[in-house]
Protein backbone atom coordinates (compact mmCIF):
# COMPACT_ATOMS: atom_id res chain seq x y z
CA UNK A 1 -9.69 12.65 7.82
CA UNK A 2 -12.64 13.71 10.12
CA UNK A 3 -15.45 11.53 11.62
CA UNK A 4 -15.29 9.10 14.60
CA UNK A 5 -14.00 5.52 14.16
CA UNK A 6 -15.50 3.10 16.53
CA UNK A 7 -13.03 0.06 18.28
CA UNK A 8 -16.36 -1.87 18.24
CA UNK A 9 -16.75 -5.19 16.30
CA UNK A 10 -19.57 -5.33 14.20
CA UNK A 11 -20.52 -7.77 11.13
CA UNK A 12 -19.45 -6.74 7.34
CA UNK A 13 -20.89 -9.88 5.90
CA UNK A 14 -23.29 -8.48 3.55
CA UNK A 15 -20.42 -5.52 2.39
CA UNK A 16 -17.56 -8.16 1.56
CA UNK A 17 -15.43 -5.73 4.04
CA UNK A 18 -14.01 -8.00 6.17
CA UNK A 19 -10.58 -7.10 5.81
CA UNK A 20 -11.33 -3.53 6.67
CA UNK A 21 -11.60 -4.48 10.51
CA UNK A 22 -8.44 -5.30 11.86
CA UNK A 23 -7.71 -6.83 15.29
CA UNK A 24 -5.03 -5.04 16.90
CA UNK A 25 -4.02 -4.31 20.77
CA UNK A 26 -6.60 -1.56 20.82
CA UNK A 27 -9.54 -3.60 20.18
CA UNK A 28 -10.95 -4.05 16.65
CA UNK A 29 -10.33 -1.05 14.55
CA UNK A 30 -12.27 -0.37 11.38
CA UNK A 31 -11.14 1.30 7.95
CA UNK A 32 -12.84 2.51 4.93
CA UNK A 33 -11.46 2.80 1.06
CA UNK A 34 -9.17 5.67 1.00
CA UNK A 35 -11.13 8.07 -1.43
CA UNK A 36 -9.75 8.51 -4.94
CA UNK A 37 -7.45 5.10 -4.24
CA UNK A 38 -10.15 2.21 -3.67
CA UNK A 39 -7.53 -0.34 -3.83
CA UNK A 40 -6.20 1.03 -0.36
CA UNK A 41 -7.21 0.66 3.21
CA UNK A 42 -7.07 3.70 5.66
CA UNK A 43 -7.29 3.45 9.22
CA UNK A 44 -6.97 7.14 10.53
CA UNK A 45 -6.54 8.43 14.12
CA UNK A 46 -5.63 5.10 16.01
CA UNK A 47 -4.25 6.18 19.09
CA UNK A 48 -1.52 5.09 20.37
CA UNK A 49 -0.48 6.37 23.90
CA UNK A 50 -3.30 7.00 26.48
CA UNK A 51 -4.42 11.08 26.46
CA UNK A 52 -1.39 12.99 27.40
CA UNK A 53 -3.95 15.29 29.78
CA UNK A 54 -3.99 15.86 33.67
CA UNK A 55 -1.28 14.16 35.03
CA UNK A 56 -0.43 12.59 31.56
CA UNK A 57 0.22 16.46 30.46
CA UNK A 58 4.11 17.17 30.64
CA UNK A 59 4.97 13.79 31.10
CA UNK A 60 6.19 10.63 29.21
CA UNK A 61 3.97 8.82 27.00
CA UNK A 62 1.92 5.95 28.38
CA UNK A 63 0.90 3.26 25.43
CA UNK A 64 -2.54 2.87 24.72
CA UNK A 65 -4.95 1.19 27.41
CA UNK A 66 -8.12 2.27 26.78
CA UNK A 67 -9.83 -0.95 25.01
CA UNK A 68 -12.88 -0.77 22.60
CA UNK A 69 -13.81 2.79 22.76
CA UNK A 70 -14.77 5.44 20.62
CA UNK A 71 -12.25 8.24 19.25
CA UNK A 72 -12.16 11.30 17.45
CA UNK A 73 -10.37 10.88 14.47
CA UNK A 74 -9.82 14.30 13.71
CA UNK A 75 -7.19 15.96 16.72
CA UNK A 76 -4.64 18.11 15.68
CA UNK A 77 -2.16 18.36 18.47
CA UNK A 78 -1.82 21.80 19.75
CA UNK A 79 0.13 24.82 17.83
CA UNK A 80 -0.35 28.34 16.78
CA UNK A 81 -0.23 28.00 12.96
CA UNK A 82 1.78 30.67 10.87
CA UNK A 83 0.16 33.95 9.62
CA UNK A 84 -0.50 33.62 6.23
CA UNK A 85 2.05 36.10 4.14
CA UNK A 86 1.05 38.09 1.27
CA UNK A 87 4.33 37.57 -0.63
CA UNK A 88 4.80 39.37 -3.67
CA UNK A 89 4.37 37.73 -7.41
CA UNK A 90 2.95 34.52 -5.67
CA UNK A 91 1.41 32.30 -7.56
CA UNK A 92 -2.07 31.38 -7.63
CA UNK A 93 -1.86 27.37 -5.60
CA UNK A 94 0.89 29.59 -2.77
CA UNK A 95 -1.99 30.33 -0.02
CA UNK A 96 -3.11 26.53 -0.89
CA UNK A 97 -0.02 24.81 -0.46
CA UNK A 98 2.09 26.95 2.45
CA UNK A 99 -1.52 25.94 3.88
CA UNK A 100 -1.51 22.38 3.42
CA UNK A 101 2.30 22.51 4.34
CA UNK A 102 2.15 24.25 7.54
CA UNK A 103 -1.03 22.92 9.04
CA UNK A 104 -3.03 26.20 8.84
CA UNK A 105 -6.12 24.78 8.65
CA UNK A 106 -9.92 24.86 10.50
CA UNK A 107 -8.82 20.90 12.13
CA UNK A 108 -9.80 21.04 15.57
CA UNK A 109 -7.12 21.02 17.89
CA UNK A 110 -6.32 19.00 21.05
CA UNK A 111 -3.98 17.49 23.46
CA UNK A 112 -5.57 13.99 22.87
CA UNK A 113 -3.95 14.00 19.52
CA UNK A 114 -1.59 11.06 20.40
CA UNK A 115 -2.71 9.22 17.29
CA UNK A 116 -1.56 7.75 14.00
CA UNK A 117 -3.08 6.71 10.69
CA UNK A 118 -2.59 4.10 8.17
CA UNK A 119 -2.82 3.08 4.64
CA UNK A 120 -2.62 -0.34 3.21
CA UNK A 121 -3.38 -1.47 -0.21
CA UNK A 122 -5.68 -4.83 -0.51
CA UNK A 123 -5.74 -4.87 -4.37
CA UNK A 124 -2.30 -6.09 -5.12
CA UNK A 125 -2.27 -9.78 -4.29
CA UNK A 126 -1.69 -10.33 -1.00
CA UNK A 127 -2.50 -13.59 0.22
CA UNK A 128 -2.72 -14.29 4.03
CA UNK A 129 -0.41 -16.43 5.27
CA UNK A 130 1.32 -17.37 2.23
CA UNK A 131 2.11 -13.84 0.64
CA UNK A 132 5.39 -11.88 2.45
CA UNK A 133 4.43 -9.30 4.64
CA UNK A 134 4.66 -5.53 3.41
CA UNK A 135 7.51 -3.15 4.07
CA UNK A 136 6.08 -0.20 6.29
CA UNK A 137 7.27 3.63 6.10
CA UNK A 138 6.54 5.79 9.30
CA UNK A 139 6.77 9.44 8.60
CA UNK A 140 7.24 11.96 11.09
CA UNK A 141 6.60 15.48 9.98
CA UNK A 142 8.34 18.60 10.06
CA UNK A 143 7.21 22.33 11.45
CA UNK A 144 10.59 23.17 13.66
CA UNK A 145 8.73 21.28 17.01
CA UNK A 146 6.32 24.21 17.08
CA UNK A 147 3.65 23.40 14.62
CA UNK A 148 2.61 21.14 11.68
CA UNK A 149 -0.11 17.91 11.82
CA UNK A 150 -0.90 14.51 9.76
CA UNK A 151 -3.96 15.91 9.18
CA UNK A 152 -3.21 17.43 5.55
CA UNK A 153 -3.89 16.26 1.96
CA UNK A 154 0.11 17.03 1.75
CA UNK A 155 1.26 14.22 3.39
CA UNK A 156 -1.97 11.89 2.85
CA UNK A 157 -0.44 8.64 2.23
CA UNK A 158 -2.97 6.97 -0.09
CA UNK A 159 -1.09 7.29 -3.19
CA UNK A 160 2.00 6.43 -1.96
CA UNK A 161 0.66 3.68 -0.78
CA UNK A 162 -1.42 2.55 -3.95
CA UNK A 163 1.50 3.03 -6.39
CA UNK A 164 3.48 0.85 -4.13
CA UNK A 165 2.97 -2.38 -2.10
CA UNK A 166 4.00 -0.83 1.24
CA UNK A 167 2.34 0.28 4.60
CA UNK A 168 2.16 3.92 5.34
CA UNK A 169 1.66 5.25 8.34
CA UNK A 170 2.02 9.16 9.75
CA UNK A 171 2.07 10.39 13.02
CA UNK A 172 1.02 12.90 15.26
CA UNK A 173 3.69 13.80 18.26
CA UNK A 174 3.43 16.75 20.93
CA UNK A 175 5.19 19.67 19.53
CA UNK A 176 6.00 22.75 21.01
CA UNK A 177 5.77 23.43 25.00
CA UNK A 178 3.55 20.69 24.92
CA UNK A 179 6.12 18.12 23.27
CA UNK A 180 9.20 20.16 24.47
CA UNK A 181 8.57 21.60 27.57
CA UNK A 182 12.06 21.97 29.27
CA UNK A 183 10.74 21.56 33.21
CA UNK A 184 13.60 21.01 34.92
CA UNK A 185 13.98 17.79 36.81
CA UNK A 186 11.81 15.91 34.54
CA UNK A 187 11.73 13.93 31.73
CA UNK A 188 13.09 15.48 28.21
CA UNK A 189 12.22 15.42 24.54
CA UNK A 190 8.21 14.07 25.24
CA UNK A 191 7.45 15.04 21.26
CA UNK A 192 10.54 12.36 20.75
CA UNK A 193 9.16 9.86 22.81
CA UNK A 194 5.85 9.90 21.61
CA UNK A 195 7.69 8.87 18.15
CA UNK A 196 8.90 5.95 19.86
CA UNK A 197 6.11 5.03 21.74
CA UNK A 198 4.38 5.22 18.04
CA UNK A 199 6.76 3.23 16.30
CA UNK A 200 6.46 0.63 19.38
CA UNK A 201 2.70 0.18 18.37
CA UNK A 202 3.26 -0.45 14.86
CA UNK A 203 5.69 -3.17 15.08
CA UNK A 204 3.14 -4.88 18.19
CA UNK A 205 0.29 -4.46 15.34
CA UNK A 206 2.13 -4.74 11.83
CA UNK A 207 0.74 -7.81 11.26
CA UNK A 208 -2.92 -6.50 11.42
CA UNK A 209 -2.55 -4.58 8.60
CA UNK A 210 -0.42 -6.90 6.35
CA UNK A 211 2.46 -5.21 7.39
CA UNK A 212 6.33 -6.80 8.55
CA UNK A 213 7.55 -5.55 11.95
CA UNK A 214 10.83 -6.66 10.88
CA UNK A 215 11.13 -4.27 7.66
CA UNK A 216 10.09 -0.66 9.28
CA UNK A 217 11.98 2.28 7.95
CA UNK A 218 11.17 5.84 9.31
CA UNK A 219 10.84 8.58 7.26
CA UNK A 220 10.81 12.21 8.28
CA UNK A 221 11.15 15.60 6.94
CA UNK A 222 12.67 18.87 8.20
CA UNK A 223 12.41 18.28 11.71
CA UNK A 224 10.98 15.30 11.07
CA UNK A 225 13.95 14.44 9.48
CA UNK A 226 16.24 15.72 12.25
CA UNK A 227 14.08 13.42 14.51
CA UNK A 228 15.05 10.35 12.35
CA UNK A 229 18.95 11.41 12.68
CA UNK A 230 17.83 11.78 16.82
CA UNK A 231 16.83 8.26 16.65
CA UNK A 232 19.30 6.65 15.12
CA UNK A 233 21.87 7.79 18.20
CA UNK A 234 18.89 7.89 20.62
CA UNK A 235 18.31 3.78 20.29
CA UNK A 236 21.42 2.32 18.41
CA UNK A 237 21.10 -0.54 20.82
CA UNK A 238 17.30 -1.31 19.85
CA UNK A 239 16.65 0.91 16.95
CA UNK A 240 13.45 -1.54 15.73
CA UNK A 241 13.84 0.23 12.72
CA UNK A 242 15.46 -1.64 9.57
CA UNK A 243 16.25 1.57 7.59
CA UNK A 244 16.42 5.74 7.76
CA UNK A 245 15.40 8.30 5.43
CA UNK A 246 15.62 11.87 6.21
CA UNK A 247 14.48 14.87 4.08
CA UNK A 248 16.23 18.19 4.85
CA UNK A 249 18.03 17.62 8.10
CA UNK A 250 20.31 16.03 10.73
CA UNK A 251 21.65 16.70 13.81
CA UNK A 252 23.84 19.12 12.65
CA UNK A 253 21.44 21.25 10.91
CA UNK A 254 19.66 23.19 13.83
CA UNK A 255 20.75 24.11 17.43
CA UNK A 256 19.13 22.66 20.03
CA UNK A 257 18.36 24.62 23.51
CA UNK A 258 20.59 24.20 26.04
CA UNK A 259 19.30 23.13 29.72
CA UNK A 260 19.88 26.30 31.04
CA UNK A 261 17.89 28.15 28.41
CA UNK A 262 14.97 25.38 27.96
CA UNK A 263 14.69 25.70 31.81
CA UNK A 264 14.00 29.54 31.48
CA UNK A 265 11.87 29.32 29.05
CA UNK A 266 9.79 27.13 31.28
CA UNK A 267 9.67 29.37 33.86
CA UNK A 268 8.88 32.00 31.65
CA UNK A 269 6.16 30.26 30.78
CA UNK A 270 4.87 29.37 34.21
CA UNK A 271 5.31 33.05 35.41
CA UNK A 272 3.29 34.41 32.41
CA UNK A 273 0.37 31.94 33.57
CA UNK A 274 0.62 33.01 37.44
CA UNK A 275 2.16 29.91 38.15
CA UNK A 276 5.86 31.06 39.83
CA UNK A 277 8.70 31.60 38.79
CA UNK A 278 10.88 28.85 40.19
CA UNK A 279 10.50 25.72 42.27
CA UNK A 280 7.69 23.14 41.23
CA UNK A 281 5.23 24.88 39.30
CA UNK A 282 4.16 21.53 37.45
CA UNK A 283 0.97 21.59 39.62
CA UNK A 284 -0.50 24.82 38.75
CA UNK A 285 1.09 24.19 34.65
CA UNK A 286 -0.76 21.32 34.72
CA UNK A 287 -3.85 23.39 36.32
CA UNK A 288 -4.46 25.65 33.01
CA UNK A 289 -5.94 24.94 30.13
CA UNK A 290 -4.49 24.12 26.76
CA UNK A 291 -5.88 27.55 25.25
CA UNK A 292 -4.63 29.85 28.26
CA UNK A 293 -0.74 28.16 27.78
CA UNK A 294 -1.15 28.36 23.80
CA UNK A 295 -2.01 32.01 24.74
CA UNK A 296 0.51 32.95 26.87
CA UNK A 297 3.88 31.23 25.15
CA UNK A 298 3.46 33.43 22.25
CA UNK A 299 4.35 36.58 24.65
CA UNK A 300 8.20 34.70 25.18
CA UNK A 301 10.70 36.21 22.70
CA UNK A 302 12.76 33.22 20.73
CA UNK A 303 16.11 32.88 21.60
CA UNK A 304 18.78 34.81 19.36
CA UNK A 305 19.22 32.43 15.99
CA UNK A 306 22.92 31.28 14.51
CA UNK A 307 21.73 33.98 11.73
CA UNK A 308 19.22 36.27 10.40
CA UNK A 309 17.64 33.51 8.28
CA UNK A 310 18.59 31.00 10.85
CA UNK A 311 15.84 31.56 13.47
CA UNK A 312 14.88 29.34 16.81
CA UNK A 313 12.25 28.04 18.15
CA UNK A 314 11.38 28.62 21.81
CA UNK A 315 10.38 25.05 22.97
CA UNK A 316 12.47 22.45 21.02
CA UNK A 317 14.50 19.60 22.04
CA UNK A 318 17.12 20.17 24.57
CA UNK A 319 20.00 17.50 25.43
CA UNK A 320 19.14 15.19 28.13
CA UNK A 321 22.10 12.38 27.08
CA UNK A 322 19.07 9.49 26.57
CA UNK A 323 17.15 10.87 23.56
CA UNK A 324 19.17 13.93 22.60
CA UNK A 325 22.95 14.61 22.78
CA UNK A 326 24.94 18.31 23.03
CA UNK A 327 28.31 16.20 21.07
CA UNK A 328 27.18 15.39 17.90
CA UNK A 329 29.77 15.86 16.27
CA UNK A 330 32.19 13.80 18.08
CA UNK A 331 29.52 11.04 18.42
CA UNK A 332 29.11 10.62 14.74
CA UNK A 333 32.34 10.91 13.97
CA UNK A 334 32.98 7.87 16.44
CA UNK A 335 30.32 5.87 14.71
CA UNK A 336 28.06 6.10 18.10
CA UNK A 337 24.95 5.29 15.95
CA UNK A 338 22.94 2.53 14.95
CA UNK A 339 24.33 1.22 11.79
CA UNK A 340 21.05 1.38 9.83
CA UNK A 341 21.19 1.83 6.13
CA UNK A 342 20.26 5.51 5.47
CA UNK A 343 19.04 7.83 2.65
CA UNK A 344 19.83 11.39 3.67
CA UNK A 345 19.19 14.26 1.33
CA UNK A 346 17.72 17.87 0.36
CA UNK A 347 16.13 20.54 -2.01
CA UNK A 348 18.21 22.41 -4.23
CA UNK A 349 16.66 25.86 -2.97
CA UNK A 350 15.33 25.21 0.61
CA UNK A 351 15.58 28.70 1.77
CA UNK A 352 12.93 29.16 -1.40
CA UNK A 353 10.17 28.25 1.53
CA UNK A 354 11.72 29.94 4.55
CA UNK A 355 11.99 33.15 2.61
CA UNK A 356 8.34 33.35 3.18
CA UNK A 357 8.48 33.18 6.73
CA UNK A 358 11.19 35.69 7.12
CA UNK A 359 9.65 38.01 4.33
CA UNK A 360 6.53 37.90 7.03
CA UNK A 361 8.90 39.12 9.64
CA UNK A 362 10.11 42.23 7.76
CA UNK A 363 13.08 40.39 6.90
CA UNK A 364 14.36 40.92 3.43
CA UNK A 365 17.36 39.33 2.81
CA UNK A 366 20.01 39.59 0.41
CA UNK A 367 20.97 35.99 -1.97
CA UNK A 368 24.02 36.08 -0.44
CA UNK A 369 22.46 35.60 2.70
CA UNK A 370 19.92 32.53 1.62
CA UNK A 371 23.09 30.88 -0.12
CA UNK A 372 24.93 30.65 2.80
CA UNK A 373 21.23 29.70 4.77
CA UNK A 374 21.15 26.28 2.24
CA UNK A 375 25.00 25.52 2.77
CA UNK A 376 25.14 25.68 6.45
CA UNK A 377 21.86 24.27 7.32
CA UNK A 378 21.37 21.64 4.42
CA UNK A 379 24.07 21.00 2.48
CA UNK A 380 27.20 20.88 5.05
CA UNK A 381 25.29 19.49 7.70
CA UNK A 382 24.09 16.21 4.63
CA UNK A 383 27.66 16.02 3.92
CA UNK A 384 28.96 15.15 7.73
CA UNK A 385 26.15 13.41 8.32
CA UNK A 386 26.86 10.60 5.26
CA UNK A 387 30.18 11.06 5.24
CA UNK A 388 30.59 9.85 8.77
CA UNK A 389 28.57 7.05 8.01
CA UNK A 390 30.31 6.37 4.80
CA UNK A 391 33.61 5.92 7.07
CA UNK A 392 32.44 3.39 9.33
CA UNK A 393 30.69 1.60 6.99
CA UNK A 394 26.97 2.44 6.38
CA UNK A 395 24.86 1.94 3.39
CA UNK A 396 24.29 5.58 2.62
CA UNK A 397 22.93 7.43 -0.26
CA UNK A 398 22.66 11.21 -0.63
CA UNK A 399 20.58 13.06 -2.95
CA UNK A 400 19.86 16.53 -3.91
CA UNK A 401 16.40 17.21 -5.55
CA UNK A 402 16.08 19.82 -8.47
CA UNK A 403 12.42 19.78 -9.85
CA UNK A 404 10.38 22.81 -9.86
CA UNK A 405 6.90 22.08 -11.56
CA UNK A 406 3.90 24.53 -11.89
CA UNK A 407 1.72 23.56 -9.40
CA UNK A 408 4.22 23.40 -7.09
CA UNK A 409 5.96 26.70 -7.76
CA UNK A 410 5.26 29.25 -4.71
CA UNK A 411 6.15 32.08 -6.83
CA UNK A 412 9.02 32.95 -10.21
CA UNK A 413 12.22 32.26 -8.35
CA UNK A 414 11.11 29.62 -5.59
CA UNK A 415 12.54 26.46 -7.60
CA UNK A 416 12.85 23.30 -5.45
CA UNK A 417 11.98 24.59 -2.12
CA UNK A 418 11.86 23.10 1.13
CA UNK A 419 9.22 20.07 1.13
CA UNK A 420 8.39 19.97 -2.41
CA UNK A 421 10.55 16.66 -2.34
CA UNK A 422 7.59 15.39 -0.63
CA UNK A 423 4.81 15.60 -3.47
CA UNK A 424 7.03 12.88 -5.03
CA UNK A 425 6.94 10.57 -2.25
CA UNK A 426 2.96 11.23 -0.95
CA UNK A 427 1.88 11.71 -4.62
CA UNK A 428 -0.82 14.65 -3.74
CA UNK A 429 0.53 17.96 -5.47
CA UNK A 430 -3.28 18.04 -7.72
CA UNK A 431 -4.82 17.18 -4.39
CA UNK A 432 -2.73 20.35 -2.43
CA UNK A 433 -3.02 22.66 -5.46
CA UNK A 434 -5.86 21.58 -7.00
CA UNK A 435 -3.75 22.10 -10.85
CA UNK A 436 -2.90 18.55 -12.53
CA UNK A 437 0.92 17.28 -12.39
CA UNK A 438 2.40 17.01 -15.83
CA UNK A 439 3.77 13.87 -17.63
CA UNK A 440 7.00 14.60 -16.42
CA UNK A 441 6.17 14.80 -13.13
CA UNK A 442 4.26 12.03 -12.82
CA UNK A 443 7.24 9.44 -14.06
CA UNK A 444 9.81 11.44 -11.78
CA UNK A 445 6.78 10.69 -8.84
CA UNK A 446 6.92 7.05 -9.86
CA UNK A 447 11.09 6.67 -9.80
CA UNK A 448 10.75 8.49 -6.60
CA UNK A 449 8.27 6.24 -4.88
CA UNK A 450 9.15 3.09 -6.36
CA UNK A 451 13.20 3.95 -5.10
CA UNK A 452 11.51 4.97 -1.47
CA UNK A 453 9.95 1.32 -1.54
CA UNK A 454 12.48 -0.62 -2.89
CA UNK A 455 14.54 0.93 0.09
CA UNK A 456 11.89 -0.04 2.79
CA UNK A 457 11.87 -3.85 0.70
CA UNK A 458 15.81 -4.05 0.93
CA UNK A 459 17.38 -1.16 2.72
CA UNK A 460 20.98 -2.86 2.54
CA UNK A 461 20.47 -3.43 -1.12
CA UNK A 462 17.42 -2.78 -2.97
CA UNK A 463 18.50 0.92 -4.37
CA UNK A 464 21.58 -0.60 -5.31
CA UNK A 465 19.52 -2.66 -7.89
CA UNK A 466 17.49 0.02 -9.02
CA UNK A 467 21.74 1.83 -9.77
CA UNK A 468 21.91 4.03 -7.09
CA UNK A 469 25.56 4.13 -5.99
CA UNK A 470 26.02 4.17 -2.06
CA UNK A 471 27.80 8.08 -0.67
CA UNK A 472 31.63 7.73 -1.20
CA UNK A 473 32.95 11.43 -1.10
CA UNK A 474 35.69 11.05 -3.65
CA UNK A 475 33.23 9.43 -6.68
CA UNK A 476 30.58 9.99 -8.30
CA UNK A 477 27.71 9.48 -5.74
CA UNK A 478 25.69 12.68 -5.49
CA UNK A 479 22.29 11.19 -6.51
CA UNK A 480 20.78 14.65 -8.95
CA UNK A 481 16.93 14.31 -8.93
CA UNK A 482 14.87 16.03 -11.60
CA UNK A 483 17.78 18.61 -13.01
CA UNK A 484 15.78 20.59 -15.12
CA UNK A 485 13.16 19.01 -14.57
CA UNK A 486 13.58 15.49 -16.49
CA UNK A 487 12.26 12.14 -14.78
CA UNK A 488 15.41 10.98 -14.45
CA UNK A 489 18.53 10.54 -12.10
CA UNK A 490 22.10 11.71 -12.63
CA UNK A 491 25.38 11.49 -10.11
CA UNK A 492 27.49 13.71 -9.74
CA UNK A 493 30.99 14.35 -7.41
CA UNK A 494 29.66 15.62 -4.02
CA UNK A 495 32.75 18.49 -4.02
CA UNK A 496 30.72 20.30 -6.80
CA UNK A 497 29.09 21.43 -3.42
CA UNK A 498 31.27 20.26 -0.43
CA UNK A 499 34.49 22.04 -1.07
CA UNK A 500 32.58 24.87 0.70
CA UNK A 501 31.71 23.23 3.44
């Protein structure tokens, strides 16, 4: 996804590539053929807000103003990626994938990363003005606020896209002090606004790229996912979004910092870069450079975590009652969301990734302990979360995915892991690994993406046709994808694993 894109008109006649320049409220913009899928169109690094730098730096998100001029296609935002672990029996694809997954990469980074890209099939009959519009799927990806980019084969949305006749668009958002930087007196949650702000600029320029602003579901994944749950109580009165899928969180899955303790890490921050200690230090903050904060935030111990395996990030969102709430639970049990239809769901083994992390640490912890990990950040936290919903009267569906295929496996025991739910939604496992999926895989990769679709198409109805059965706790409605690893679906009563929640 590197190279510079230019928002500067210029003829295609002799290339037959018209419909790779697109008008939208940037200026012209101008794709290529994804590679390995030349039936789709990918637009990468359109920005969307105006360079969150200077004065921009700590504050809101301003959209896009900066008409027909070059950009760098390539920004990461900025994070200190993970150490790479040398865990023990890994496989040969683990450095490749935890790679790919994580964002530890050689992509330059920069606070101009307020960008998103884009994927649109042109081979599959679409007809301007008479054909209907695509569905479009925004993903928002994971990395616990402090790291993780777009800017990965993992979550490259070409296939998905190509398989299905949908839009696809990821995007980048400010993550950790950058995103979340807790100053007191001013504005909250900036990594959540720029999803917004994003989402904003794809409904203004669906059209443009065959998409329909009226059929946008966002899609997200750890806290990606917990972002989409965010949303949905964040906006309930204009959620622009027609449906909500969330892999591997909710609100109820991780803590959030509390005023008092996102406000000292601020100044924390601030005194470690000579800046004060109290008072308005947003001057001299915004004084430093990108590299010295980077620098000196990774000298602030995190806060304390709910458990050994339950960790926290320093910078994350804090409640600021617009964007993010401290009473979840008595919100959602109120029904004091939007009442978007909703897929909400999870790996069978999640702690199978965060093992790695912890291993890392010098923390070698018992199965007891990484049981409990799954059921009190994944599998309770699923069950409130669509049970509530269930009650008042949400399309819901719940799933729990099982497959554990070679060239995903991390290492013997690491079964369906946290994010390798994704390969069958993006389609890119041979691309991350570099080892071909097998037969089975594929077809489960095809149910999974064409039920993903289907959703976006219809989210009231359309997995209902495909015989998914809505959440109802006391049935059969557990939606078991991949059990030993067949292409298929199964449903099962959600007590199996509730009753010890």
């Amino acid at each position: 996804m590197k190279g510079l894109l230019y928002l500067v008109a210029f003829a295609l006649t002799d290339l037959g590539l018209s419909s790779l320049t697109v008008e939208t409220s940037n200026g012209p913009v101008i794709g290529h053929p994804a590679p390995g899928a030349p039936g789709v169109r990918e637009f990468l690094g359109i920005p969307y807000a105006n360079p969150p730098v200077d004065d921009l730096r700590f504050s809101a998100p301003e959209r896009y103003s900066i008409k027909n001029s070059p950009f760098e296609a390539s920004n990461d935002c900025v994070f200190t990626p993970s150490s790479a672990v040398d865990f023990p029996d890994k496989t040969p694809q683990f450095d490749r994938v935890v790679a790919a997954f994580t964002g530890r990469n050689d992509n330059k980074q920069s606070e101009d990363c307020l960008s998103l890209n884009i994927w649109s099939s042109y081979e599959k009959g679409y007809v301007k003005g008479k054909t209907p519009k695509k569905p479009i799927l925004v993903f928002f990806h994971g990395g616990r606020y402090t790291a993780g980019d777009t800017n990965t084969p993992f979550l490259n949305g070409k296939y998905f896209a190509d398989a299905q006749d949908v839009v696809v668009v990821t995007v980048n958002y400010r993550i950790n002090i950058f995103g979340f930087p807790g100053a007191p007196g001013q504005t909250q949650n900036l990594g959540l606004l720029d999803q917004r702000l994003a989402v904003e600029w794809v409904r203004d320029n669906a059209k443009a790229f065959d998409g329909d602003p009226e059929r946008i579901t966002i899609f997200g994944q750890s806290a990606g996912s917990v972002a989409v749950d965010f949303w949905s109580y964040a906006w309930k009165e204009d959620p622009i979004v027609a449906g909500l899928i969330s892999h591997s969180g909710t609100v109820f899955s991780f803590p959030v910092n509390s005023e008092e303790l996102a406000t000292r890490h601020w100044y924390n921050a601030s005194s470690l870069l000579g800046c004060g200690s109290s008072g308005d230090v947003m001057p001299c903050m915004r004084s430093k450079s990108a590299e010295e904060i980077k620098k000196a935030i990774t000298e602030i111990p995190p806060p304390e975590g709910t458990s050994v395996a339950r960790s926290q990030p320093v910078f994350q969102p804090t409640p600021d009652g617009i964007v993010v709430f401290d009473d979840y639970e008595n919100l959602s049990a109120a029904g004091k969301f939007a009442p978007i239809p909703y897929i909400v769901g999870h790996t069978d083994n999640e702690a199978g990734f965060y093992n790695i992390s912890a291993f890392g640490k010098g923390n070698i912890l018992p199965e007891e302990e990484w049981t409990l990990f799954n059921k009190d950040v994944f599998n309770c936290p699923t069950s409130r979360t669509v049970t509530d919903r269930a009650s008042h009267g949400v399309p819901v569906w719940r799933y729990r995915y099982h497959a554990d295929w070679d060239n995903t496996r991390l290492y013997p025991t690491s079964r369906a892991y946290h994010g390798t739910d994704l390969h069958m939604i993006f389609g890119a496992s041979a691309d991350v690994s570099l080892l071909p999926e097998s037969p089975e895989q594929i077809e489960l990769k095809r149910m999974m993406q064409a039920a993903w679709a289907e959703f976006a198409v219809d989210p009231k109805d359309g997995l209902k046709r495909m015989g998914f059965p809505t959440f109802d706790p006391n049935g059969k409605t557990l939606i078991q994808i991949g059990v030993d690893n067949k292409p298929t679906a199964s449903f099962i009563d959600p007590k199996e694993y509730d009753d010890a929640c």
